[in-house]
Protein backbone atom coordinates (compact mmCIF):
# COMPACT_ATOMS: atom_id res chain seq x y z
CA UNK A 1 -60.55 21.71 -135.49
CA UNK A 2 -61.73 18.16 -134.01
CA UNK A 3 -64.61 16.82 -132.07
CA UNK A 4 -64.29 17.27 -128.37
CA UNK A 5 -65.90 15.77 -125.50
CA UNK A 6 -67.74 18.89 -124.98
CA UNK A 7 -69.49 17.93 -128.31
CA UNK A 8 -69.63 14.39 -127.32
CA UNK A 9 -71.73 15.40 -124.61
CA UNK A 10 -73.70 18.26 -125.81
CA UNK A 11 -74.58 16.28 -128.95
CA UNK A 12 -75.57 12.86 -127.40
CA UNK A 13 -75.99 13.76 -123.60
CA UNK A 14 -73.88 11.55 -122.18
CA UNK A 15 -71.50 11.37 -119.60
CA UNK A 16 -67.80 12.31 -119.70
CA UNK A 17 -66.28 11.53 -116.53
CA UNK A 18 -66.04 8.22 -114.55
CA UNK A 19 -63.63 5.11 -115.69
CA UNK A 20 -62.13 3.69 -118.73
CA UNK A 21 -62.96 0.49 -118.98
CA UNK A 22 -60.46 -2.24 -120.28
CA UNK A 23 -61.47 -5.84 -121.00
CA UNK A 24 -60.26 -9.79 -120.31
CA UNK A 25 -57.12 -9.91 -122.26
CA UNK A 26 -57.17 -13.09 -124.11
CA UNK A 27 -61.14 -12.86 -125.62
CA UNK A 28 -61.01 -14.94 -128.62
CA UNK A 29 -63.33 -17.65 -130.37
CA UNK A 30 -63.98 -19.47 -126.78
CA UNK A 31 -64.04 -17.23 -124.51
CA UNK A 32 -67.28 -15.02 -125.64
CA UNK A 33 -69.42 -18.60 -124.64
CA UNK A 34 -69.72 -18.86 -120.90
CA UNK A 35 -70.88 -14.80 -120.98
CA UNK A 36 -73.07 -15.55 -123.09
CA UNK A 37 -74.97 -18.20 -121.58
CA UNK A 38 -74.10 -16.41 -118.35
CA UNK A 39 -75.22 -13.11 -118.73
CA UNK A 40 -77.49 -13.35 -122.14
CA UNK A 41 -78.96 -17.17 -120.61
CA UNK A 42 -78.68 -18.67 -124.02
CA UNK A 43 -77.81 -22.12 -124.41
CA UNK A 44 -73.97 -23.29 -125.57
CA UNK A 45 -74.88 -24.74 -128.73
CA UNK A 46 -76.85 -21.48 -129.75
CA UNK A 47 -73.52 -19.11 -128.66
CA UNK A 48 -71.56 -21.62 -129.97
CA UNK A 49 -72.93 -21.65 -133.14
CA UNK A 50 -73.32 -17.86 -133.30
CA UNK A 51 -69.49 -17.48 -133.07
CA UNK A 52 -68.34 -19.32 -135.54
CA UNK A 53 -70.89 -18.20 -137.93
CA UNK A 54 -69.07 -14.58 -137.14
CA UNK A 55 -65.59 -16.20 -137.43
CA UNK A 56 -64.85 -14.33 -134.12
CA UNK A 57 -65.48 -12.69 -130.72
CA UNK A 58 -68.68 -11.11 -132.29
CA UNK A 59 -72.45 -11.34 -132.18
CA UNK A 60 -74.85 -10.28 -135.28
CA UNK A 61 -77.21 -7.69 -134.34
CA UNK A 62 -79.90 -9.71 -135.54
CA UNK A 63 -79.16 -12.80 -133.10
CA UNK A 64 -79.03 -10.15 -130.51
CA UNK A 65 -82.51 -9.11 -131.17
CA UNK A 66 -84.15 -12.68 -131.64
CA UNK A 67 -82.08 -12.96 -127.96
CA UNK A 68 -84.00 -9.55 -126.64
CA UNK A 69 -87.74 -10.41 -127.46
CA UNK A 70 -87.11 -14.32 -126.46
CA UNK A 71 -86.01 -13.13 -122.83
CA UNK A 72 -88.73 -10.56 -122.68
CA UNK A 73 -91.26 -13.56 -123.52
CA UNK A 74 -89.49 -15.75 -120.91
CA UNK A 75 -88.88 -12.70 -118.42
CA UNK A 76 -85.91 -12.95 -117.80
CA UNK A 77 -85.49 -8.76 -117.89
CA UNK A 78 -82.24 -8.67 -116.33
CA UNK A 79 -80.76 -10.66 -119.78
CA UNK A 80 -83.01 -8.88 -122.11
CA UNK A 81 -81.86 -5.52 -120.76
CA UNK A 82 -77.89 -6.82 -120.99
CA UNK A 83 -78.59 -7.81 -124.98
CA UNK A 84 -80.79 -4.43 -125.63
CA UNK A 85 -77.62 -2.55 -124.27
CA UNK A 86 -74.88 -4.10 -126.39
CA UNK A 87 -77.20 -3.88 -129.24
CA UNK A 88 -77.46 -0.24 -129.01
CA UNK A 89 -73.87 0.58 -128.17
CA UNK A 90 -72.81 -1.77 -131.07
CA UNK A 91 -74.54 0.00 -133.57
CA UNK A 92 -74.28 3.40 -131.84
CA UNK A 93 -71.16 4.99 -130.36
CA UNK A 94 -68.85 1.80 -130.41
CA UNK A 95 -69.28 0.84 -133.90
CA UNK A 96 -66.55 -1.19 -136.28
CA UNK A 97 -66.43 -1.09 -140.21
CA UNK A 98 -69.01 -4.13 -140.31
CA UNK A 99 -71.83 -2.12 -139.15
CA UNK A 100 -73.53 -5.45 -137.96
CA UNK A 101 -71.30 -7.01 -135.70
CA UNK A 102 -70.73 -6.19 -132.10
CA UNK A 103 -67.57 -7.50 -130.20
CA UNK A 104 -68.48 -9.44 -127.42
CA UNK A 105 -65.75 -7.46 -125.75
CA UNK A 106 -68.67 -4.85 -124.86
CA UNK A 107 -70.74 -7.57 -123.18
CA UNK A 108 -68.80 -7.45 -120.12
CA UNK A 109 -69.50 -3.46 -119.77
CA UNK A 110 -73.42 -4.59 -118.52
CA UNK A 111 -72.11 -7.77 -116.46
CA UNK A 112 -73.35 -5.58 -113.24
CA UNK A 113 -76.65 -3.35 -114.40
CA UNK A 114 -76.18 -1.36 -111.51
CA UNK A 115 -72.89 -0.15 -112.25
CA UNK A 116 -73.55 0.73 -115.87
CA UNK A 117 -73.07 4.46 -114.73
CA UNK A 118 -69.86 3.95 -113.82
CA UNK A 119 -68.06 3.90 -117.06
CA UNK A 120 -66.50 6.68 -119.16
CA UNK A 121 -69.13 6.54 -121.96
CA UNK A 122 -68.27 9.87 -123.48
CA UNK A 123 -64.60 8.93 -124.33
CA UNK A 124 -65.86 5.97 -125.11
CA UNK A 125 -67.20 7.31 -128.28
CA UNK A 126 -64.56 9.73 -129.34
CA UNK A 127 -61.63 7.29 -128.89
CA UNK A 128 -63.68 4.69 -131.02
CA UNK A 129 -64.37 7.55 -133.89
CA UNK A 130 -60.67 9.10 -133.20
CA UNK A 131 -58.76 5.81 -133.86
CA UNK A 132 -61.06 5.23 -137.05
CA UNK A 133 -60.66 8.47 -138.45
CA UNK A 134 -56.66 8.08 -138.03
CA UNK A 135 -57.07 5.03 -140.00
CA UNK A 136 -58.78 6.99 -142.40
CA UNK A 137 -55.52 8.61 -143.48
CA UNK A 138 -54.25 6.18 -144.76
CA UNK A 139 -54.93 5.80 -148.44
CA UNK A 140 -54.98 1.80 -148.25
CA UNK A 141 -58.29 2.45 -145.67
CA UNK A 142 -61.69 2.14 -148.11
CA UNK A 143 -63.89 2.29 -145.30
CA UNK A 144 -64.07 3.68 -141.08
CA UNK A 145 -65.99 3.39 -138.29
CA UNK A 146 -67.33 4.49 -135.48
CA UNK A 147 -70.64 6.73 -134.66
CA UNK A 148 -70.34 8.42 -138.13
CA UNK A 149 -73.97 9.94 -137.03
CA UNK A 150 -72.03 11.83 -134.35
CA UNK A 151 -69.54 13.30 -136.61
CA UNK A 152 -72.22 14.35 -139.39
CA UNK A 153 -73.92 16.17 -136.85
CA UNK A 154 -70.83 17.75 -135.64
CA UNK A 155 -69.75 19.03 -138.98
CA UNK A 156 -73.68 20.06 -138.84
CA UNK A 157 -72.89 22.80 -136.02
CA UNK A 158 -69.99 23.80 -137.23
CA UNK A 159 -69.95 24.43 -140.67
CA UNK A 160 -73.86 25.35 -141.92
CA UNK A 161 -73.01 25.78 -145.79
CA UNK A 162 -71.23 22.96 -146.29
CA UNK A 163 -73.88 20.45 -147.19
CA UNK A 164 -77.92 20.35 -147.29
CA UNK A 165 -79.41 19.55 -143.90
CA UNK A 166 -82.34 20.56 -142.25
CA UNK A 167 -82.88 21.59 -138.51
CA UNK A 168 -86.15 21.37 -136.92
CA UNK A 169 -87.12 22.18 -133.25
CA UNK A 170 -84.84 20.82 -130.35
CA UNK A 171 -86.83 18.73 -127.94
CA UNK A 172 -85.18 18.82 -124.78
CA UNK A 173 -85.57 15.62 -123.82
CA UNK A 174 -83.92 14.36 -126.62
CA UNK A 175 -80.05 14.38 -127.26
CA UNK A 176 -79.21 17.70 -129.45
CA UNK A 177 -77.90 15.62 -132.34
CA UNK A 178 -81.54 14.23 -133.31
CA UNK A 179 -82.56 17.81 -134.35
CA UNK A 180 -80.65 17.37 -137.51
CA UNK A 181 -81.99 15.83 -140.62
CA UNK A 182 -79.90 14.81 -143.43
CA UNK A 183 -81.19 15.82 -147.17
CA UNK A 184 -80.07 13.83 -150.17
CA UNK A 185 -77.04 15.93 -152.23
CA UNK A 186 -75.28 15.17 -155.63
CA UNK A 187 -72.09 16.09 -154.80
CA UNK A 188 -68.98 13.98 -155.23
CA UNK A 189 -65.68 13.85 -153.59
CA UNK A 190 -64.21 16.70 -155.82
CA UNK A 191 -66.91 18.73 -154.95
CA UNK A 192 -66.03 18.89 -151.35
CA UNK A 193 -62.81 19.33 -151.50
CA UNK A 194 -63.19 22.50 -153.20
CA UNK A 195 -66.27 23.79 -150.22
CA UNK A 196 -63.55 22.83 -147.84
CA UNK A 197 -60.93 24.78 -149.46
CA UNK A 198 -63.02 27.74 -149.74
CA UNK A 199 -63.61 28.06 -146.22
CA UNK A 200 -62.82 30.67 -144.36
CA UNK A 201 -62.92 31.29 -140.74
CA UNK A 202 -66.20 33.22 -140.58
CA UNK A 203 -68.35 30.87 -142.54
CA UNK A 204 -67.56 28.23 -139.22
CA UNK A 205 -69.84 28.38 -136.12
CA UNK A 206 -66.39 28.16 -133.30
CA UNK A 207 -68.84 28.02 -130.66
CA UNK A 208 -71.96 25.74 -130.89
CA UNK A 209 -74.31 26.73 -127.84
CA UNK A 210 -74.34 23.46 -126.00
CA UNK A 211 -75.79 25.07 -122.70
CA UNK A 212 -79.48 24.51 -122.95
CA UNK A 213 -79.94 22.51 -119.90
CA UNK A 214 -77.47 20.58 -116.89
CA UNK A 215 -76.99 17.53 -119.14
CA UNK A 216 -75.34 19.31 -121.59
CA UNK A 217 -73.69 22.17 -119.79
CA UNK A 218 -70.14 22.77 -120.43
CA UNK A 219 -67.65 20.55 -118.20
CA UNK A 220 -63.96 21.30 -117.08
CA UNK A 221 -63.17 17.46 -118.08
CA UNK A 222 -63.62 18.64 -121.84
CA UNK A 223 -60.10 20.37 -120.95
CA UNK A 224 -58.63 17.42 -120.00
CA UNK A 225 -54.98 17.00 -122.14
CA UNK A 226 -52.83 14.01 -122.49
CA UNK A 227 -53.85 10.80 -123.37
CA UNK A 228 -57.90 9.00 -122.96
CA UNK A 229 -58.31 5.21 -123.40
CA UNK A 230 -60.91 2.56 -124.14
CA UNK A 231 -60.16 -1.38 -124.13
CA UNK A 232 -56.37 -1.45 -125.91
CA UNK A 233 -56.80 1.67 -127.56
CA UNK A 234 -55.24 4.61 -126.33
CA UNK A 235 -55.72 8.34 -128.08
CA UNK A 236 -54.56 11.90 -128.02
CA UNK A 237 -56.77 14.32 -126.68
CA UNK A 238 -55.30 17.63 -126.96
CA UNK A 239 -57.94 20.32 -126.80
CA UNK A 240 -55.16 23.55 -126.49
CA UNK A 241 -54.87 22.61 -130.49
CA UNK A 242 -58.28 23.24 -131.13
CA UNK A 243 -59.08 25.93 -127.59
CA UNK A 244 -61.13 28.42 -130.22
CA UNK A 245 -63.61 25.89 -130.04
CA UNK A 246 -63.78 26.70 -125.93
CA UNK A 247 -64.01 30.50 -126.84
CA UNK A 248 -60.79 31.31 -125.79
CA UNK A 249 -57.93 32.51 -127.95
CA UNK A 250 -56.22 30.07 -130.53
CA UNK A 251 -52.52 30.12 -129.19
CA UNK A 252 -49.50 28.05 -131.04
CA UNK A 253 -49.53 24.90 -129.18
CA UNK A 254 -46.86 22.63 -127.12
CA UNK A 255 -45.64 19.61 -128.30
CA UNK A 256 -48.12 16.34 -127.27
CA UNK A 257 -46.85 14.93 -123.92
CA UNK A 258 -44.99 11.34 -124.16
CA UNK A 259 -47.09 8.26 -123.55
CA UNK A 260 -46.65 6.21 -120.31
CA UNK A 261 -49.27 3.52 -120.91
CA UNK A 262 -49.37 2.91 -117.40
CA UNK A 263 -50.30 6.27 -116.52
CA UNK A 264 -53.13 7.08 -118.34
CA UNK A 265 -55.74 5.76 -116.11
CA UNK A 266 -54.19 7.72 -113.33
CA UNK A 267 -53.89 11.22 -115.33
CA UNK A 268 -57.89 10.62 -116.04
CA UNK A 269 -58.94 9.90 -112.77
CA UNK A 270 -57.13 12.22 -111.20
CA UNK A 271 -58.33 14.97 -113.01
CA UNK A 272 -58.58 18.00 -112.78
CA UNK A 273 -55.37 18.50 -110.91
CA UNK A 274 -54.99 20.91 -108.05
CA UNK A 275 -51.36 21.94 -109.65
CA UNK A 276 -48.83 20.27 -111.31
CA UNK A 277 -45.47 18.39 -109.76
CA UNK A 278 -43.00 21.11 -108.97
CA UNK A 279 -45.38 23.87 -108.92
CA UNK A 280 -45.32 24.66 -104.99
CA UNK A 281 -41.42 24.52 -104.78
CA UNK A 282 -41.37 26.61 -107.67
CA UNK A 283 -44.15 29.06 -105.94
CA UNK A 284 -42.33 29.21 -102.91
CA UNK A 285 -38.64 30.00 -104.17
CA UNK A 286 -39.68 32.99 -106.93
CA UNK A 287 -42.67 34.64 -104.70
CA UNK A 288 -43.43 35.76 -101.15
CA UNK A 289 -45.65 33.37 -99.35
CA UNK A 290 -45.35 34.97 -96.43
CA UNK A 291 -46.44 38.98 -95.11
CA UNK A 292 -44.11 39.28 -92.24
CA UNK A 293 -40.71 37.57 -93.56
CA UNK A 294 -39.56 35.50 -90.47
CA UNK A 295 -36.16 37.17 -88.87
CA UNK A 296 -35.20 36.06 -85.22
CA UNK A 297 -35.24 39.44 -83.22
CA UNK A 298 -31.89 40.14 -81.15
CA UNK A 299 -33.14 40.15 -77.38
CA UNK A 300 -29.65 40.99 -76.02
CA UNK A 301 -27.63 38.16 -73.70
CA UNK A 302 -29.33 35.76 -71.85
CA UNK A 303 -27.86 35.11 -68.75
CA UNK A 304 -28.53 32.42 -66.54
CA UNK A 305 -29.84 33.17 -62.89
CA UNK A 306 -27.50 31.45 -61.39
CA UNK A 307 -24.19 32.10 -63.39
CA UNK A 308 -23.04 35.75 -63.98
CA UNK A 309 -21.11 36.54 -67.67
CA UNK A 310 -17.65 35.75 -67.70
CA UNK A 311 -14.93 36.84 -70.31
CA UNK A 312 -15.20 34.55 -72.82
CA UNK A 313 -18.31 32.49 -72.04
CA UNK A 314 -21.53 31.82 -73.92
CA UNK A 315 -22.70 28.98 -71.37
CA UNK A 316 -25.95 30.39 -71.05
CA UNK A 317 -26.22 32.45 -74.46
CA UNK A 318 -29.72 31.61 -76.30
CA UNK A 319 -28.96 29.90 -79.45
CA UNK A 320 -31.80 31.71 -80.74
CA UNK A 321 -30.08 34.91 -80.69
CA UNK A 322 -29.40 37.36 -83.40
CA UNK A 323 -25.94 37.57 -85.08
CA UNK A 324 -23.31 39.10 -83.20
CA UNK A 325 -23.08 42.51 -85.71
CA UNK A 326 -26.67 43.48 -83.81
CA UNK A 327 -25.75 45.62 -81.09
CA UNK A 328 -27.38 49.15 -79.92
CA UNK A 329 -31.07 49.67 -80.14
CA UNK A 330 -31.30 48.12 -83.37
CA UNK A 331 -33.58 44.95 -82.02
CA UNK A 332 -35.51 44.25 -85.55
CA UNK A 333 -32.01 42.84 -87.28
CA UNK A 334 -32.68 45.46 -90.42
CA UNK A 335 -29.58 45.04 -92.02
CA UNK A 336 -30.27 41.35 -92.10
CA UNK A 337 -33.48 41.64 -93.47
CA UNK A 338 -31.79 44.13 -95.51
CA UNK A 339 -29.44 41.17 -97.27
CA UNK A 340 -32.64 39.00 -97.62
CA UNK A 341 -34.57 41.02 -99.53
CA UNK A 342 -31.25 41.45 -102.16
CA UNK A 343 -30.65 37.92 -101.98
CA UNK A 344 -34.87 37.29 -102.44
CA UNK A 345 -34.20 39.57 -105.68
CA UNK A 346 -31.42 37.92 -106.82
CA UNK A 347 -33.51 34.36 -106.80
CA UNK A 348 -36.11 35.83 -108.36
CA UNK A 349 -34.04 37.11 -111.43
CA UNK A 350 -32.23 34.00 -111.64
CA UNK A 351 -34.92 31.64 -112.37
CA UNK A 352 -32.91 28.73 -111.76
CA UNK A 353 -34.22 24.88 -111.74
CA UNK A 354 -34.32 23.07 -108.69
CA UNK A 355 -31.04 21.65 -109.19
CA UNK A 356 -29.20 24.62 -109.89
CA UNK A 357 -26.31 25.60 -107.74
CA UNK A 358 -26.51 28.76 -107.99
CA UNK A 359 -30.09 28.69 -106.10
CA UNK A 360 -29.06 26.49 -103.58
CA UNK A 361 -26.64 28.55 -102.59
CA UNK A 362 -28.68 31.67 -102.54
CA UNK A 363 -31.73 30.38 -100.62
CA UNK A 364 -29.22 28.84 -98.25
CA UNK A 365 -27.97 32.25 -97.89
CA UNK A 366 -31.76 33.65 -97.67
CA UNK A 367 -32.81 31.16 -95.08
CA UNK A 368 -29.55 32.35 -92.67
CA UNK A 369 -30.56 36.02 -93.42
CA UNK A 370 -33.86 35.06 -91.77
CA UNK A 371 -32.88 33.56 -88.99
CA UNK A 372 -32.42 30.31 -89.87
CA UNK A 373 -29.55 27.62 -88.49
CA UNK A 374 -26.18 28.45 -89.63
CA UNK A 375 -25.54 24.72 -90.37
């Protein structure tokens, strides 16, 4: 089992499609300063100070809100809405470990306000908390990251007697996840371990019932498979491991796809394919995509109106003509599309690649049969 982005979106109501976003490559101490004063309209010896107080490409969420309310006094909106938004996605669904930093990275995700929409804010979220949970394998890591009040709430549909929590009534015009409330437990570490050893499949809700209204209706883009990305950090997202989740049946799944950095973006956008490369040349060679197979009819010798047959010449034979073995009132070439049906058979049973000999030869064959050139 793992969070999806069909949880991302019916917990928190947001968005799942659109773009990854990746930032400037070489932010570092200097480089957060001219944003800053751009796009926040501080002055350079505030920003300037603020980043080296960090000791990075950061801003404290507490500068950030002296910067909101002293823009909303000057009204300057357009800045104060730019430092309200990377305040809340810096202590919401892109959080780090400090839990009161947020990297000025993010600030270039509200340099246009009117293309906020465009960004993939969904994946956003579950590549932050993926990439901190793998971390958290590792016994060196003490602490993680990410929207840990998305994941409690997850665990929170899924598994109801694992811990004490209390669910009042969903307000619809809130995100789902706010109808949880956490209540205070004594349990250690030891403790659940053993409630998560004791599980068994029935005591786990498979199916939370995120349809309650279009926002968080189920999308196809939650079966996206390969690879999602946000900034430098690139994920696995491979729901067919976890497909009871979708209400289908758990199957044993493939092995993850190899990563091609470069084609990630592409995959995403691209998505939800209409087949996959190969698929119609495959089609096309093992079924019948046609009704009436196409077989040249025999019409008999074409003469032409000015030269009468002579022994021996096929001046003014159609080239379109039948093979030679069609004589008598057989017209419809049966015996030909006898041998193409066989050889059709024979391709079908085969099951050869592309490449394969074998199946070159035979639809070679099948393509004569049906009146194709003999060349």
């Amino acid at each position: 089992m793992t969070i999806t982005l069909d949880d991302v979106k019916g917990l928190l109501s947001i968005p799942c499609t659109r773009e990854f976003f990746t930032p400037p490559a070489n932010i570092n101490e200097d480089l957060p300063i001219a944003p800053a004063i751009e796009l926040l309209g501080v002055a350079y010896d505030e920003v300037v100070t603020e980043t080296r107080t960090n000791r990075g490409a950061s801003y404290n969420f507490e500068w950030l809100k002296e910067v909101f309310f002293k823009k909303l006094h000057e009204r300057r909106y357009d800045c104060a809405a730019r430092t309200y938004l990377l305040h809340l996605v810096g202590c919401t669904i892109l959080a780090d470990k400090s839990f009161t930093l947020v990297s000025a990275k993010y600030l270039f995700l509200f340099q246009d306000l009117d293309s906020c929409g465009k960004w993939a804010w969904g994946p956003a979220a579950l590549v932050v908390l993926y990439d901190y949970l793998r971390d958290s394998t590792l016994p060196a890591t003490k602490q993680i990251g990410g929207y840990l009040s998305l994941f409690q709430t997850w665990i929170y549909e899924y598994f109801p007697n694992i811990c004490k929590r209390d669910m009042d009534e969903h307000i619809s015009s809130m995100p789902r996840m706010f109808r949880w409330t956490a209540k205070q437990t004594s349990g250690n570490v030891a403790y659940y371990r053993t409630k998560l050893d004791a599980l068994r499949d029935t005591d786990i809700i498979w199916a939370p019932n995120y349809d309650e209204n279009i926002v968080t209706r189920f999308q196809s883009v939650s079966l996206f498979t390969r690879y999602i990305l946000w900034c430098f950090t690139i994920v696995t997202y491979l729901p067919e491991r976890c497909i009871r989740q979708f209400g289908y049946t758990q199957h044993i799944p493939p092995t993850p796809p190899m990563l091609v950095a470069r084609d990630v973006d592409v995959e995403w956008t691209a998505y939800p394919h209409e087949c996959v490369e190969g698929y119609i040349q495959w089609y096309y060679r093992i079924s019948h995509p046609q009704m009436i197979p196409y077989v040249v009819a025999y019409a008999g010798p074409n003469y032409d109106v000015d030269v009468g047959p002579g022994p021996g010449s096929d001046a003014g034979h159609s080239h379109d003509a039948g093979p030679s073995h069609d004589v008598g009132p057989d017209t419809r070439c049966t015996r030909c599309h006898a041998v193409g049906g066989l050889i059709q058979q024979s391709l079908d049973l085969h099951m050869g690649g592309l490449e394969d000999q074998m199946c070159v030869l035979l639809e070679r064959a099948l393509h004569i049969s049906r009146g194709g050139h003999y060349q």
